[in-house]
Structures are given as structure tokens and as C-alpha cells.
Protein backbone atom coordinates (compact mmCIF):
# COMPACT_ATOMS: atom_id res chain seq x y z
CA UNK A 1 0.00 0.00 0.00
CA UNK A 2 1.55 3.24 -0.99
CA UNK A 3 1.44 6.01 2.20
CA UNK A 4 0.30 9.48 1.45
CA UNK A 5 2.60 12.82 3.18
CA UNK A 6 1.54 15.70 4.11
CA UNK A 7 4.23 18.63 4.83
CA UNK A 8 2.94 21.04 7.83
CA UNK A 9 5.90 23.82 9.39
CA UNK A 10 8.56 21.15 10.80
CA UNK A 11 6.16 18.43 10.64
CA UNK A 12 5.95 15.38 7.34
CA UNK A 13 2.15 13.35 8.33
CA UNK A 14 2.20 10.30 6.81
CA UNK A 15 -0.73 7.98 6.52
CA UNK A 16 -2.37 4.54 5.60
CA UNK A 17 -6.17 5.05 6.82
CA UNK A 18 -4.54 6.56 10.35
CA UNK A 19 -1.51 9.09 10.84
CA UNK A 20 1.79 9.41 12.04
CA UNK A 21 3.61 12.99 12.88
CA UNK A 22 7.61 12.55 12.40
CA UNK A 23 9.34 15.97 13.06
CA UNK A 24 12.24 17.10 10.76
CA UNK A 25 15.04 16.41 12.38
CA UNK A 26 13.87 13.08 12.72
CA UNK A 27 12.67 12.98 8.94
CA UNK A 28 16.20 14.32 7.59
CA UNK A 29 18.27 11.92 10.45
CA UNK A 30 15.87 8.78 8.50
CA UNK A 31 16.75 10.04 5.09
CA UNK A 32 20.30 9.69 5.37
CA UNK A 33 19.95 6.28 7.14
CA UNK A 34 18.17 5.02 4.29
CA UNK A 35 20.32 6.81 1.77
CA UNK A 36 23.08 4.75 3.59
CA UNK A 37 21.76 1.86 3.76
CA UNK A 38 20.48 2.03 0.07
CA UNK A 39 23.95 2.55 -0.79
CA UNK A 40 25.31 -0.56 0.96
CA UNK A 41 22.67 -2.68 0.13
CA UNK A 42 23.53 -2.03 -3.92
CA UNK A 43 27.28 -2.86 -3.28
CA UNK A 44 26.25 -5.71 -1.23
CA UNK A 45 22.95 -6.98 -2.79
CA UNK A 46 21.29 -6.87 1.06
CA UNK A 47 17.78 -5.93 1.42
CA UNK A 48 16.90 -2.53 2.53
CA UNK A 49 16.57 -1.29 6.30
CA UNK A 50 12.59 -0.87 6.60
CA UNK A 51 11.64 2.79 7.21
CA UNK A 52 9.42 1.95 10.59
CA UNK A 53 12.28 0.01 12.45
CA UNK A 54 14.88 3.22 11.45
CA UNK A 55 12.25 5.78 13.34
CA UNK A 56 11.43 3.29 16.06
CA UNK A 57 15.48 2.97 16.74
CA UNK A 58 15.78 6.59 16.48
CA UNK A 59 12.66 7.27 18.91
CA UNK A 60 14.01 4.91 21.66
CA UNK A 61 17.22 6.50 21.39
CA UNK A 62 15.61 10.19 22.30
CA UNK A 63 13.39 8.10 25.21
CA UNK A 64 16.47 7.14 26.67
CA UNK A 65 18.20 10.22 26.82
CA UNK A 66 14.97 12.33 28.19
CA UNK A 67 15.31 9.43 30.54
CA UNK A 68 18.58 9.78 31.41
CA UNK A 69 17.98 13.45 31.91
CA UNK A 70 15.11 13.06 34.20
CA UNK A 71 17.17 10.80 36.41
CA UNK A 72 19.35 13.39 36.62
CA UNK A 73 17.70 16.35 37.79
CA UNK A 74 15.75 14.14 40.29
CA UNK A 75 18.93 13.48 41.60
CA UNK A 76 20.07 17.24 41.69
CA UNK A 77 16.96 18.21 43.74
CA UNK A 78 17.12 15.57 45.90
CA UNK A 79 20.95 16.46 46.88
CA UNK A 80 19.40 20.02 47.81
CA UNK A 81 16.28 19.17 49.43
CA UNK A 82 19.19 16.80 51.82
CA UNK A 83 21.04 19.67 52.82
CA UNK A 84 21.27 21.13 56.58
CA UNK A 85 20.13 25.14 56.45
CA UNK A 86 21.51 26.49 59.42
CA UNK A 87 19.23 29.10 60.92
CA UNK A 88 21.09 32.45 61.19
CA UNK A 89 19.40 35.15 63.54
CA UNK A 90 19.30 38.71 61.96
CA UNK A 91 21.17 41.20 64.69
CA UNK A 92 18.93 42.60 67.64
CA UNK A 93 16.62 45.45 67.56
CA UNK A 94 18.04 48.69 68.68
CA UNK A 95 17.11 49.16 72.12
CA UNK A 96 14.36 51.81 72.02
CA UNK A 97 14.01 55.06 74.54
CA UNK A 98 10.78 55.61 76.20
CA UNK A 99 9.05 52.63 74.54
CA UNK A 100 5.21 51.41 73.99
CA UNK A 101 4.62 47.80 73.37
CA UNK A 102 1.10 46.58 71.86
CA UNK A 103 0.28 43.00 71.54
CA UNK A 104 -0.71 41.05 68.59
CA UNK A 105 -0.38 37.87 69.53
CA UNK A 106 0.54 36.95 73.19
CA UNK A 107 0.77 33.39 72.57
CA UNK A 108 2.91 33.01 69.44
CA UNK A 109 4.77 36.33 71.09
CA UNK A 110 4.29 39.13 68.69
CA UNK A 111 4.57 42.54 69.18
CA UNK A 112 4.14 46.38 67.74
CA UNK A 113 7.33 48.28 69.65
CA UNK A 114 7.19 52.07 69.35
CA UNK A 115 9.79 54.21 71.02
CA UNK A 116 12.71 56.57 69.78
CA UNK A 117 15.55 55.43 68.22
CA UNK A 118 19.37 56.51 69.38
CA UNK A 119 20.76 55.28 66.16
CA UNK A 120 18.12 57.22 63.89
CA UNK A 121 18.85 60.35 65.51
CA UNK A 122 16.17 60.46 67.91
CA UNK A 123 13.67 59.60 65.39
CA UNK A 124 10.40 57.56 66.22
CA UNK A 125 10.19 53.73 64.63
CA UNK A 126 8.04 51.06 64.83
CA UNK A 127 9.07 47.50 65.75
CA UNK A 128 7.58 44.21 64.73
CA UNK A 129 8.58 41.61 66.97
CA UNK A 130 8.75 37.76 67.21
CA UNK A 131 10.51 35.14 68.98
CA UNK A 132 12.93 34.53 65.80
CA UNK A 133 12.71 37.81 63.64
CA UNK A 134 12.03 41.29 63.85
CA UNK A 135 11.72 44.43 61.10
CA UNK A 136 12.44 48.14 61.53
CA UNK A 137 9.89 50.65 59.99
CA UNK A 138 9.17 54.53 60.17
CA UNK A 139 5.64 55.79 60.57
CA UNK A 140 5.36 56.88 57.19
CA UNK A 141 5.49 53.64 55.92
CA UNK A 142 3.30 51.96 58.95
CA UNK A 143 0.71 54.67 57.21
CA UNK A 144 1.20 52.63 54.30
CA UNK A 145 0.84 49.11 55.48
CA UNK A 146 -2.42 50.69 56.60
CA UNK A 147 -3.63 51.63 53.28
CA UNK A 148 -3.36 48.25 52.12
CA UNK A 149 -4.83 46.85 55.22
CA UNK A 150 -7.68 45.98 52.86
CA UNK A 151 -6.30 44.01 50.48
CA UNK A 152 -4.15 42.16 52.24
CA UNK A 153 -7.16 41.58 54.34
CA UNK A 154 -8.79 39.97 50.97
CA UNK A 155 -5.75 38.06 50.12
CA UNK A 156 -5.32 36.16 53.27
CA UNK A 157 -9.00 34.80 53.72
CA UNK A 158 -9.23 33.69 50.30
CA UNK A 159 -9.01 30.04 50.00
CA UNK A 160 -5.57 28.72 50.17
CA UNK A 161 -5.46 26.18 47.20
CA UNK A 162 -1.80 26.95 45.53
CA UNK A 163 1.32 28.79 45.95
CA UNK A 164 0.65 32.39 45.05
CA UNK A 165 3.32 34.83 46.17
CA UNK A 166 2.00 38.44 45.53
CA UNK A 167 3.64 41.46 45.76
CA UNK A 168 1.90 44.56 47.43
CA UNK A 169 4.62 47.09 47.99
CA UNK A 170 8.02 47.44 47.21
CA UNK A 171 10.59 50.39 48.13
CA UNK A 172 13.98 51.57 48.43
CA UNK A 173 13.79 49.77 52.12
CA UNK A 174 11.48 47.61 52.87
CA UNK A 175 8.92 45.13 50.69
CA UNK A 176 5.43 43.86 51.74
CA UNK A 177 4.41 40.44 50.06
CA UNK A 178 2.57 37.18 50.34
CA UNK A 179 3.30 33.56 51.10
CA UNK A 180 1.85 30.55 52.16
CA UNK A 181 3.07 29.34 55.70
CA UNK A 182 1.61 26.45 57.57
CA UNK A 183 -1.05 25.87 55.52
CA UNK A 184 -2.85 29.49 55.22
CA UNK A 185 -1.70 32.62 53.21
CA UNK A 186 0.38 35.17 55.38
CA UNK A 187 1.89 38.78 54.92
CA UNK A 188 5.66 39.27 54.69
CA UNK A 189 6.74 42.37 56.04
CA UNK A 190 10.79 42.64 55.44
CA UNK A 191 13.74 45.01 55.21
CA UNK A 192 15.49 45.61 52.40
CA UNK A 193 19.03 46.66 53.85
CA UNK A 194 18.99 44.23 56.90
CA UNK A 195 19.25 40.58 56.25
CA UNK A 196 17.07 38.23 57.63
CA UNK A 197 14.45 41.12 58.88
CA UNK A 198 11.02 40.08 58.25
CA UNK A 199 8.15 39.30 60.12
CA UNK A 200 5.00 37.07 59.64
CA UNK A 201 1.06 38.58 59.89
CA UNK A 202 -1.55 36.13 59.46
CA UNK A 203 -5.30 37.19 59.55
CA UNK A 204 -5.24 37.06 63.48
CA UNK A 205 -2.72 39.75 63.54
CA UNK A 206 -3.72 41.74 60.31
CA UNK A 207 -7.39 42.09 62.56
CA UNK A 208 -5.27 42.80 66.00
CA UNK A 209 -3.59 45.89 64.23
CA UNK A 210 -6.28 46.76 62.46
CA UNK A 211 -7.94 46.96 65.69
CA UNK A 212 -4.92 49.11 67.55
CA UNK A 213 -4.80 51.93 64.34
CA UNK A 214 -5.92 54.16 66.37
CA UNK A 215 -3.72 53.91 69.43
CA UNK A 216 -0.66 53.72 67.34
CA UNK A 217 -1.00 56.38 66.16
CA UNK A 218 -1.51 58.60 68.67
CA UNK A 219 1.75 57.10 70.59
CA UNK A 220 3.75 57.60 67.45
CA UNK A 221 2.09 61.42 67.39
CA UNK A 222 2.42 61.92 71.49
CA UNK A 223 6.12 60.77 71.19
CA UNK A 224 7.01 62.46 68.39
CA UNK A 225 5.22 66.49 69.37
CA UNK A 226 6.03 65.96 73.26
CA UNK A 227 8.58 62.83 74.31
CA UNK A 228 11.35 63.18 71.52
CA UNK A 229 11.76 67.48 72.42
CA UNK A 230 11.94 66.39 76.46
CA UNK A 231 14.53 63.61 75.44
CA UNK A 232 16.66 65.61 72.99
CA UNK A 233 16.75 68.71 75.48
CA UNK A 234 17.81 66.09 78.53
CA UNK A 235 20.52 65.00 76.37
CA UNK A 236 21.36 68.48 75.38
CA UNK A 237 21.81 69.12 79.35
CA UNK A 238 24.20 66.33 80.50
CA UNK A 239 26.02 67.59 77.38
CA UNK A 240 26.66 70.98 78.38
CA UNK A 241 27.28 69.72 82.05
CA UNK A 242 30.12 67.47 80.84
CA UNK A 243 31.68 69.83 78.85
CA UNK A 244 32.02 72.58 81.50
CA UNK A 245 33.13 69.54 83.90
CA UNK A 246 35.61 68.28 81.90
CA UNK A 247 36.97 72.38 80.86
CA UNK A 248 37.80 72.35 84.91
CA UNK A 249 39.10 69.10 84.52
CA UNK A 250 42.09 68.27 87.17
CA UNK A 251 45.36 66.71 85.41
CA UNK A 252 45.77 65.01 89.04
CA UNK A 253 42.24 63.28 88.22
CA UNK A 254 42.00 60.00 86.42
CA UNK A 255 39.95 60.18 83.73
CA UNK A 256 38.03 56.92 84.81
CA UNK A 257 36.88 58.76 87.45
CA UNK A 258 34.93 60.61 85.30
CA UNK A 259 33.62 57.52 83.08
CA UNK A 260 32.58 56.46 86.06
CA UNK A 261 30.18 59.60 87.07
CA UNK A 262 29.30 59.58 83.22
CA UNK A 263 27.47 55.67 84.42
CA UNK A 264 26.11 56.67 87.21
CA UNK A 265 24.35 59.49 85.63
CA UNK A 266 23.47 57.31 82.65
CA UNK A 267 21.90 54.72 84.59
């Protein structure tokens, strides 16, 4: 029975009642094979190779190697997935001046810390705190968390069926996305320029701090008009006490004497 082809793109369809798709590069690959073996059987007086057995040889040969390949990379992941992450803790908040905590979540232990910051000069920030982790933010961009409180709010009750990392807000500092942990959807709240400074808000605590808006605000506000002025100015004081002390200062004195007054009056 002679077959019929049919060319189509990188494609030769040959048929005998039913169809068979043979790409080109395996059409061109049998072509020379049977030019070959056309050759050799002329010199030789053999019979022919038959076409089917040529394609069926050439079609094992690419099942074996995707085989081979698939072996492969299961073997790669695997050799990851074995490895021992070591958990590395990100450095410890700054120890805050005149500080506010509110609670999100007493059990898990998390935390909104609000106080003034020595190494911001004197500024106001926000803390997040958890057992493991913590993140750093200013109130301008706690104002912002706010403004998407609704649809993160949205995001996290929908129906956790896949992985679906979203992406809310991104700046120079600090990034607000999405990720499913133990089994529900969750908000990451991280730092940009510290590693390993991120926090985890599930609906529980997205609720809680919807809930405390209000009196977070007016902390960060009552700190900021009337705490930071009284703590700058008491700073400015010891300041100008301990340079007039140390103008009078007695080259008979040690100086540790005076490091010592300096702790006394710190603490």
C-alpha cells in the first residue's frame, strides 16, 4: 500500500487510513539512514533497512536520553532538598528610649514596639517583633501598610489552594508580600538593607492591628510632638554639664573617674 505525506511547518504526516507525525530532524536523520543503507545494500545486494524500524530505533534512542535526563535532575533536587540550612538570627533590635509595646499575639509572642531610636537620631520607629525575627519601619510607611490593610485583608481569607506569592509594595527599604506558611496565606513584612528582617502577619494579627490603628497612632504622634523634644533637650543638658566639667578638669584626676560619674548618671 503506498502512504500518502503531508508537509505542515517542521512536521511530514504520513498515513495509511490513520496518521503518524515525524518531526524534521527526525525525517532528515531517517533520510540519510536510508540513503546509507540504500547505498550498501547495492554494493552488497542486502535488502533494505525498513523505514518503521529506522524511526522506532531513532525514537528509543531520544526516550532514553529524556530518561537519562530526568534521572538526573531528580537526583540534583534531591541532593538540595538533603542539605542542613543552618538558621542564622538577623542582629537585635536597637534598644528603644521611652518605649510602647502593643500586643498582637501573646501566645505566638508578637509585638508592635514604638519608642525613639538613638541610632536614627532620635527619630520615632516602629518594631515588629517575634521570637525569631524582627523588622524596623518609620511611621510613614506603617501609614502605608495601613492603606493596604484591605487588600491584604482579601488576600489572606481567600481560599488557600496553591502557591501564590504576591507582591503589594516594594521600596527603596522595605517590601510587603505574600506567602503561604503552615497551611494558610500570610503577609511578609521585610527590610530591604537588613538581612534576615522580616516578620510574619496572618489574619489574626492583620485584625489585632487593624484593631490598635488608632492607638498607634496617637503614641507615634504623642512621642514624636512631646517625648522626643523632652529627650533631645535632657541629652542636650548632660552635654553641656560634661563639657564645663571636663573644661575644669584636674590633670591630678583620672579620667576613669569621670567615666565612672558619666554611668552613674546614665543609669
Amino acid at each position: 500500500m503506498t502512504a500518502s505525506w503531508r508537509y505542515s511547518g517542521s512536521f511530514l504526516t504520513a498515513g495509511h487510513g490513520g496518521s503518524r507525525t515525524i518531526g524534521l530532524e527526525t525525517l532528515i536523520y531517517t533520510a540519510s539512514a536510508v540513503l546509507t543503507s540504500y547505498r550498501q545494500a547495492k554494493i552488497q545486494n542486502l535488502s533494505l533497512l525498513p523505514l518503521t524500524s529506522i524511526v522506532r530505533d531513532k525514537t528509543l534512542l531520544e526516550r532514553q536520553q529524556l530518561h537519562t535526563s530526568h534521572l538526573e535532575l531528580d537526583r540534583r533536587v534531591a541532593a538540595v532538598y538533603k542539605k542542613n540550612f543552618t538558621y542564622v538570627p538577623p542582629s537585635p533590635p536597637t534598644e528603644l528610649i521611652e518605649s510602647t509595646y502593643y500586643t498582637l499575639d501573646f501566645a505566638n509572642r508578637k509585638f508592635v514596639h514604638i519608642g525613639i531610636d538613638p541610632s536614627e537620631q532620635f527619630q520615632v520607629v516602629v518594631h515588629f517583633l517575634t521570637p525569631s525575627r524582627h523588622v524596623k519601619i518609620t511611621p510613614d510607611f506603617l501609614k502605608r501598610i495601613f492603606s493596604l490593610m484591605g487588600n491584604m485583608l482579601s488576600f489572606v481569607l481567600e481560599q488557600t489552594l496553591t502557591y501564590k506569592r504576591t507582591l503589594f509594595l516594594e521600596t527603596e527599604l522595605y517590601k510587603i508580600s505574600s506567602m503561604v506558611y503552615g497551611g494558610e496565606n500570610v503577609i511578609v513584612i521585610e527590610s530591604k538593607t537588613q538581612d534576615g528582617c522580616r516578620v510574619l502577619l496572618n489574619r489574626k494579627h492583620l485584625i489585632q492591628l487593624k484593631y490598635l490603628e488608632w492607638c498607634i497612632f496617637e503614641t507615634i504622634t504623642q512621642k514624636s510632638i512631646m517625648t522626643q523634644p523632652a529627650v533631645l533637650k535632657q541629652f542636650e543638658m548632660f552635654l553641656n554639664y560634661i563639657n564645663v566639667e571636663f573644661t575644669k578638669v584636674d590633670s591630678h584626676r583620672l579620667f576613669s573617674e569621670y567615666l565612672l560619674f558619666v554611668e552613674l548618671w546614665s543609669s
